[in-house]
C-alpha atoms as a PDB file:
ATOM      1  CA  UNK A   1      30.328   3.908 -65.594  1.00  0.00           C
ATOM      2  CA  UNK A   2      29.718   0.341 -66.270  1.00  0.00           C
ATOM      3  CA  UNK A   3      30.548   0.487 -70.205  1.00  0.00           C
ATOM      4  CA  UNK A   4      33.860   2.098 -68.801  1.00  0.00           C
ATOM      5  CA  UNK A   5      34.524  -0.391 -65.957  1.00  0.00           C
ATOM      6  CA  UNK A   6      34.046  -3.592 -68.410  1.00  0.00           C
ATOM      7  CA  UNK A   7      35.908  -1.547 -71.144  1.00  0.00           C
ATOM      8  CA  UNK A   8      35.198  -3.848 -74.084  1.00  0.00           C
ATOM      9  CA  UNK A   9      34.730  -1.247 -77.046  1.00  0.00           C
ATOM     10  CA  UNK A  10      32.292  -3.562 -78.741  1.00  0.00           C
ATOM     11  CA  UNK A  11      29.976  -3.565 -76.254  1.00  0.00           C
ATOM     12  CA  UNK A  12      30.226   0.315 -76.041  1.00  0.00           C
ATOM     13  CA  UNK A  13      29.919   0.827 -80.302  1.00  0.00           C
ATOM     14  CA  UNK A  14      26.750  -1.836 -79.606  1.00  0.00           C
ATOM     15  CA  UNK A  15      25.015   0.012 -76.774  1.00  0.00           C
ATOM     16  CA  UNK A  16      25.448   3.432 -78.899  1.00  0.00           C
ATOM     17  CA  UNK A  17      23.733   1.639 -81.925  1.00  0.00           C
ATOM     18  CA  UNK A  18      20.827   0.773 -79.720  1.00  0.00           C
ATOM     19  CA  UNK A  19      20.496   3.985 -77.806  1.00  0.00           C
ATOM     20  CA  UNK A  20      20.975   5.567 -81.778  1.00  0.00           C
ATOM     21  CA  UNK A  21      18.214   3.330 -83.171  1.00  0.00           C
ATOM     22  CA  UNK A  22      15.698   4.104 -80.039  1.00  0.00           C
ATOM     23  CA  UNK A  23      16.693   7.785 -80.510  1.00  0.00           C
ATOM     24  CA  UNK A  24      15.356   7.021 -84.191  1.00  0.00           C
ATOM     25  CA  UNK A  25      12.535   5.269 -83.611  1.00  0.00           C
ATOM     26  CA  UNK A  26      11.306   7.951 -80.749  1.00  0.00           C
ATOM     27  CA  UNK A  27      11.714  10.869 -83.213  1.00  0.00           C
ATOM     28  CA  UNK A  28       9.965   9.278 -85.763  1.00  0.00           C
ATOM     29  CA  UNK A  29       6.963   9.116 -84.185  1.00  0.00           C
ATOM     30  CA  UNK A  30       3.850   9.746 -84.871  1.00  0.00           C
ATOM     31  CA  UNK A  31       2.891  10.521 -80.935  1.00  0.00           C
ATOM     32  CA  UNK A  32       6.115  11.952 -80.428  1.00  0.00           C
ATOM     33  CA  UNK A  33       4.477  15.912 -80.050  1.00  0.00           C
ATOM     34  CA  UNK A  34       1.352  14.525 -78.533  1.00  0.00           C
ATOM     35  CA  UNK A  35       2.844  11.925 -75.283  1.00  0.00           C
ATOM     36  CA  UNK A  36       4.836  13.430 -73.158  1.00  0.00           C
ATOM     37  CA  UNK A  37       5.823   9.729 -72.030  1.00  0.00           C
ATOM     38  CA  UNK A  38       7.614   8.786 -75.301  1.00  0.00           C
ATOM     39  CA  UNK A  39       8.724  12.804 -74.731  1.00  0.00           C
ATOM     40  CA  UNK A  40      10.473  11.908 -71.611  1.00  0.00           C
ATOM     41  CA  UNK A  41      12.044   9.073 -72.990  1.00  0.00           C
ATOM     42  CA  UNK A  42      13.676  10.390 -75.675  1.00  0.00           C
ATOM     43  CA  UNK A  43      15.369  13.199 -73.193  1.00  0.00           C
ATOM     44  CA  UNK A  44      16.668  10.565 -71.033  1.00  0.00           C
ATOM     45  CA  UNK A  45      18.021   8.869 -74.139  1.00  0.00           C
ATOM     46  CA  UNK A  46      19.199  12.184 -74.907  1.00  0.00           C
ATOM     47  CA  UNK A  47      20.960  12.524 -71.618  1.00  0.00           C
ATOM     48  CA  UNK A  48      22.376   9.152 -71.740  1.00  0.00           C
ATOM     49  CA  UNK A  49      23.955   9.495 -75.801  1.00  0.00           C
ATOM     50  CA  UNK A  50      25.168  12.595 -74.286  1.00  0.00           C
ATOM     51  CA  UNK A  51      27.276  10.928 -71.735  1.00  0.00           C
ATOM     52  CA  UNK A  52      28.175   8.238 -73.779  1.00  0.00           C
ATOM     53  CA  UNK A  53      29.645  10.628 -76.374  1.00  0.00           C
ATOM     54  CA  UNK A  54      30.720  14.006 -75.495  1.00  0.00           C
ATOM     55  CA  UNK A  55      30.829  13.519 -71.626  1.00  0.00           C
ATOM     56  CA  UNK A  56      33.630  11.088 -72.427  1.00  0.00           C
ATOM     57  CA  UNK A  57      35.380  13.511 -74.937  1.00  0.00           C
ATOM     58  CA  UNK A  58      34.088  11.414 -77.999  1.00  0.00           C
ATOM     59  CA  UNK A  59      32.238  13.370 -80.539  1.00  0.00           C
ATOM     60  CA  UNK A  60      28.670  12.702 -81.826  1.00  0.00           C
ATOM     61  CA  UNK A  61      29.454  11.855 -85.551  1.00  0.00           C
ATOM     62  CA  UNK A  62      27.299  13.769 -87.835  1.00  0.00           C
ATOM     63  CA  UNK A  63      26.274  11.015 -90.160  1.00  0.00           C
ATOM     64  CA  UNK A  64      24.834   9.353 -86.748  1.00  0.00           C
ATOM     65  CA  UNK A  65      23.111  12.103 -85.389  1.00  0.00           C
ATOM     66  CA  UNK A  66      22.853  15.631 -87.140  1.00  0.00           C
ATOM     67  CA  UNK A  67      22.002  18.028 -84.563  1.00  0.00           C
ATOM     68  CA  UNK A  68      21.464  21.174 -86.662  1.00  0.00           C
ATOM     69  CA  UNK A  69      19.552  18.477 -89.210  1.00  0.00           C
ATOM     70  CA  UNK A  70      17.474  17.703 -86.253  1.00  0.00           C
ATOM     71  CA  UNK A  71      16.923  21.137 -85.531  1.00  0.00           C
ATOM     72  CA  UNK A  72      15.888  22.213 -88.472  1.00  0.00           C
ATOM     73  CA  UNK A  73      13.682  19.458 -90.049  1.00  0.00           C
ATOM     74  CA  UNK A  74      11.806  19.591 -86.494  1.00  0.00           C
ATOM     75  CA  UNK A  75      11.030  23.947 -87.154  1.00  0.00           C
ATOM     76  CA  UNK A  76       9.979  22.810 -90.328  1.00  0.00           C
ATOM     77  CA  UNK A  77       8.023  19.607 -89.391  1.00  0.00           C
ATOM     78  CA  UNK A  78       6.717  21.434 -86.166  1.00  0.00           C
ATOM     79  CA  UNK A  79       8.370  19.110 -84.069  1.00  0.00           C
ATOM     80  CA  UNK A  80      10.633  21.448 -81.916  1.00  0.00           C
ATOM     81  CA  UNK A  81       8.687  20.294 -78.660  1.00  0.00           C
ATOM     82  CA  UNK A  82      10.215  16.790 -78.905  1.00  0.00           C
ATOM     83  CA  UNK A  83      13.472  17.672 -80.247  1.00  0.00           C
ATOM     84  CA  UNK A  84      14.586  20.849 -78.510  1.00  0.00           C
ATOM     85  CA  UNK A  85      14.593  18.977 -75.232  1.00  0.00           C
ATOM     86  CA  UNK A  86      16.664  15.883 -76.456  1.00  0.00           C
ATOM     87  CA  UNK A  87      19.048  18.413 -77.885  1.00  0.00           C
ATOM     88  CA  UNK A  88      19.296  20.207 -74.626  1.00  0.00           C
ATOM     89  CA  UNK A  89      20.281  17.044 -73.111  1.00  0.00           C
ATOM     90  CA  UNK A  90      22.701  15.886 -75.393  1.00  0.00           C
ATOM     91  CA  UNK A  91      24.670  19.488 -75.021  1.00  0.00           C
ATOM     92  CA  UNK A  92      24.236  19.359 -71.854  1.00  0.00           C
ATOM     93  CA  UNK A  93      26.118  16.182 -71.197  1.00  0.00           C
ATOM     94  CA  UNK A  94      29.272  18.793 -72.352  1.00  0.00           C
ATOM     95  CA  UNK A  95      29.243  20.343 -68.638  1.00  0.00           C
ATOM     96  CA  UNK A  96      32.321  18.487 -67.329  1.00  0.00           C
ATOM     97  CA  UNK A  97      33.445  18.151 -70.614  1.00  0.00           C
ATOM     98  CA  UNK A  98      37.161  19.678 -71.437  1.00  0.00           C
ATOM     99  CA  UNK A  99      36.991  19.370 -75.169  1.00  0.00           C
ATOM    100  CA  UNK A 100      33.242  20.013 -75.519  1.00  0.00           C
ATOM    101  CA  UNK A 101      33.004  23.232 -73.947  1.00  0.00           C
ATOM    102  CA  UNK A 102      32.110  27.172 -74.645  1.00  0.00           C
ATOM    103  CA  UNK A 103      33.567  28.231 -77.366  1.00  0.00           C
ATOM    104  CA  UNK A 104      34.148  24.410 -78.928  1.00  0.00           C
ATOM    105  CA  UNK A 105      32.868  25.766 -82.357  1.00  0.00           C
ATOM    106  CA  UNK A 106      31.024  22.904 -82.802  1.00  0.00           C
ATOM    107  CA  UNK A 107      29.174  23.293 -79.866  1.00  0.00           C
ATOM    108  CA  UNK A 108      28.675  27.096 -80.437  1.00  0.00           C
ATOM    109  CA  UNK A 109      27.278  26.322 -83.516  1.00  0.00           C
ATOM    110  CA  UNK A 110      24.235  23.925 -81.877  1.00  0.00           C
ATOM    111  CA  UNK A 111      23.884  26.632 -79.597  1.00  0.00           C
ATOM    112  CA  UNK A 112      23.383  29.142 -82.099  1.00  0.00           C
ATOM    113  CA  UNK A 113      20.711  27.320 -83.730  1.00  0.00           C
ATOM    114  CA  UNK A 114      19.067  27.061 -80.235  1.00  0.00           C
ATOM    115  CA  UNK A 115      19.686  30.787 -80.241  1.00  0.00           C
ATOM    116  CA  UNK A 116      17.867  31.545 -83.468  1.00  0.00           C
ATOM    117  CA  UNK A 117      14.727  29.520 -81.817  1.00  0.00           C
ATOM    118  CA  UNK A 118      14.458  31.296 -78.396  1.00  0.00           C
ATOM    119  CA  UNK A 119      13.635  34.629 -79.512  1.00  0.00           C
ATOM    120  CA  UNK A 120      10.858  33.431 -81.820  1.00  0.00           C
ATOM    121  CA  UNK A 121       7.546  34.662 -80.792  1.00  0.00           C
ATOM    122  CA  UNK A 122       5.433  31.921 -81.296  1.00  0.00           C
ATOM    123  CA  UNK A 123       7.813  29.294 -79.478  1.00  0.00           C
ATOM    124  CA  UNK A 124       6.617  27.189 -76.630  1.00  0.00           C
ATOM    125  CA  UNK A 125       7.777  28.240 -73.136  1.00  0.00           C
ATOM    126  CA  UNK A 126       9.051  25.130 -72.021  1.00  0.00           C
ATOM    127  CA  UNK A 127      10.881  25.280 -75.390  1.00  0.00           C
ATOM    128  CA  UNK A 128      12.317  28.561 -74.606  1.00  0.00           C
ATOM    129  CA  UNK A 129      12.799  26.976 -70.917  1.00  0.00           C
ATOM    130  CA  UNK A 130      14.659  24.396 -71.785  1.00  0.00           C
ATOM    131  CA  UNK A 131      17.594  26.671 -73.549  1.00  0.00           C
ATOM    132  CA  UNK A 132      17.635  28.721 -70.868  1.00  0.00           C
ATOM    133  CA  UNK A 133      18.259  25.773 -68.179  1.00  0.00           C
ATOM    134  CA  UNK A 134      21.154  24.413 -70.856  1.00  0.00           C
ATOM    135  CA  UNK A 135      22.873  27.491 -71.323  1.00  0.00           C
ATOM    136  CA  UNK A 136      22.648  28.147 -67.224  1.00  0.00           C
ATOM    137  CA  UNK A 137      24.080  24.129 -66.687  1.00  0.00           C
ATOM    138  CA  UNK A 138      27.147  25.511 -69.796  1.00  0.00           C
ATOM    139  CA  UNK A 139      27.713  28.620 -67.555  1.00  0.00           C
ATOM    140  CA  UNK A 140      27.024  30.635 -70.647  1.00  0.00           C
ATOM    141  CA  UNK A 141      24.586  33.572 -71.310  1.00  0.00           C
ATOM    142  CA  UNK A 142      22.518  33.114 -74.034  1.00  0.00           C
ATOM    143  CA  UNK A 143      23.237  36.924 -75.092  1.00  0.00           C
ATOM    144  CA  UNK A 144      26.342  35.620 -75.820  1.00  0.00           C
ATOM    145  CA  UNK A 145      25.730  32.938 -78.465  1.00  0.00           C
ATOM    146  CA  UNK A 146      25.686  34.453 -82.006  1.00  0.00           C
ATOM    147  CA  UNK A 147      22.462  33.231 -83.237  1.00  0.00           C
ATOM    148  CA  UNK A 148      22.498  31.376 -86.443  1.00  0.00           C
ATOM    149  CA  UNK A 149      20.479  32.467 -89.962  1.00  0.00           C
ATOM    150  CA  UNK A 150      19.568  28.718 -91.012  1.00  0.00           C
ATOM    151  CA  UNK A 151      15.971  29.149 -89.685  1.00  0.00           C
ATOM    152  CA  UNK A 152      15.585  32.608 -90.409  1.00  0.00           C
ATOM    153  CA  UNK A 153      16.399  31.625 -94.232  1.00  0.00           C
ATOM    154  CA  UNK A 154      14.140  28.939 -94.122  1.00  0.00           C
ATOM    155  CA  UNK A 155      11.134  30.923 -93.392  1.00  0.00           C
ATOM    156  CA  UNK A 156      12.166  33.469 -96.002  1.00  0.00           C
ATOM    157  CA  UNK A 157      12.200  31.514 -98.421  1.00  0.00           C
ATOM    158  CA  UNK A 158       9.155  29.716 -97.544  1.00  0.00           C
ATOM    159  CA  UNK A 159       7.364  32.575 -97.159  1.00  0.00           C
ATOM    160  CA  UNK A 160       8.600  34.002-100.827  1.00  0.00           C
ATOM    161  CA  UNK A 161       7.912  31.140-102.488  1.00  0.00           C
ATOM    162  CA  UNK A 162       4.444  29.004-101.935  1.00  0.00           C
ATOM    163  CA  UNK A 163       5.973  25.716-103.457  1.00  0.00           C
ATOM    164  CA  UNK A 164       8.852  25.841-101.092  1.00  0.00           C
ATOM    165  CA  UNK A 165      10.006  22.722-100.354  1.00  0.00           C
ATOM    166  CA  UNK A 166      12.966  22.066 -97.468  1.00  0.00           C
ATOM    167  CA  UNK A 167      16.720  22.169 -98.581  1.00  0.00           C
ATOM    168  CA  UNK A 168      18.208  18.559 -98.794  1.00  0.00           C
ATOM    169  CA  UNK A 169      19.713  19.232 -95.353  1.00  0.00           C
ATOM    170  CA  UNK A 170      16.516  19.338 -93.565  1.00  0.00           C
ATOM    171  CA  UNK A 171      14.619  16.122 -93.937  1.00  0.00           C
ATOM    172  CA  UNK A 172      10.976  16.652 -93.361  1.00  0.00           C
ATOM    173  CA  UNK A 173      11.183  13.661 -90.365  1.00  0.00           C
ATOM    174  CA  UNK A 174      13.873  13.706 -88.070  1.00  0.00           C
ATOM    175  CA  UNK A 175      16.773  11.066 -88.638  1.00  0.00           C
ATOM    176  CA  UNK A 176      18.901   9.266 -87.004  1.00  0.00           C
ATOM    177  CA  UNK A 177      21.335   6.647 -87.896  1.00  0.00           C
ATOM    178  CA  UNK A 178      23.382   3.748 -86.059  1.00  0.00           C
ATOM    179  CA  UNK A 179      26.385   2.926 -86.812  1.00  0.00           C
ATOM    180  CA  UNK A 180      26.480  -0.268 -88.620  1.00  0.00           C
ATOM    181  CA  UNK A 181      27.425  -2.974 -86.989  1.00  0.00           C
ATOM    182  CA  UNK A 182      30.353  -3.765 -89.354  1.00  0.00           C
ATOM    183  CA  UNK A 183      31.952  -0.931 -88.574  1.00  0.00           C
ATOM    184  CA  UNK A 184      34.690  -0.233 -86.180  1.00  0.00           C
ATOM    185  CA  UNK A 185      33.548  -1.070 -82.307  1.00  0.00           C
ATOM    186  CA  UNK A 186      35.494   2.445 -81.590  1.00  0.00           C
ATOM    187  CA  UNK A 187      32.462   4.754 -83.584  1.00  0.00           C
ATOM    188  CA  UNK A 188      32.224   7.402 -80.664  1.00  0.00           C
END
């Protein structure tokens, strides 16, 4: 509300960099699955991105923040406890949301990815929990959401193959990346 009530764009590009570079910094981590303090502050950065981008109709630009890349470098990287939760947050910041809304395909497709996860058998239940609680907030069932394959196909062909290494769209850490601060202030 504040960003909005100054309204000076370059102030709002700069405030996403730095909430961006924290996210960054916070997923990289080497406690990040071990403290549940640097846990909890990556969900409220989560929460806040969220409403800084798609609460206010502005998309989350892929070569910022890569959801599904997050997603799936954190199954592969066994990071899913940290990043499942931030994710949750961000989508969830599409609630009031006209444009971001069931069935936005781009949101569908983050929720399918989350969709893929919950059935596993070996996933945390406050991982399962927390899809549950953002699907309930998007007033949509989770029955609903056509799971993806990307996961599924990753463990296949791990599983087939003993040298498997991840496709070039799933980092083995996490990233995130600012804009750059000679870009355009009006990034969101």
């Amino acid at each position: 509300s504040l960003l909005e009530h100054v309204g000076d764009d370059r102030i709002h590009a700069g405030v996403l960099r730095a909430a961006l570079t924290n996210v960054g910094v916070l997923l990289n981590s080497s406690k990040i699955t071990s403290s549940t303090q640097e846990r909890s502050l990556l969900k409220n950065l989560g929460s806040f991105l969220g409403g800084l981008t798609l609460a206010k109709k502005n998309p989350l630009l892929h070569r910022h923040c890569d959801i599904k890349g997050l997603l799936t470098s954190a199954y592969c990287s066994g990071r899913l406890i940290a990043v499942v939760p931030f994710v949750a947050k961000v989508l969830g910041s599409c609630k009031g949301s006209r444009v971001f809304k069931p069935p936005n395909p781009w949101l569908m497709a983050m929720l399918g990815v989350l969709a893929e996860l919950h059935p596993m058998p070996d996933l945390k239940i406050n991982i399962k929990f927390e899809v549950e609680v953002l699907c309930k907030s998007l007033e949509i069932e989770l029955s609903e959401i056509k799971p993806s394959k990307r996961l599924t196909q990753l463990t296949i062909a791990r599983e087939a193959n003993p040298d498997w290494t991840a496709p070039a769209d799933a980092p083995p850490a996490p990233t995130v990346t600012p804009p750059s601060t000679s870009s355009q202030p009006n990034l969101v």
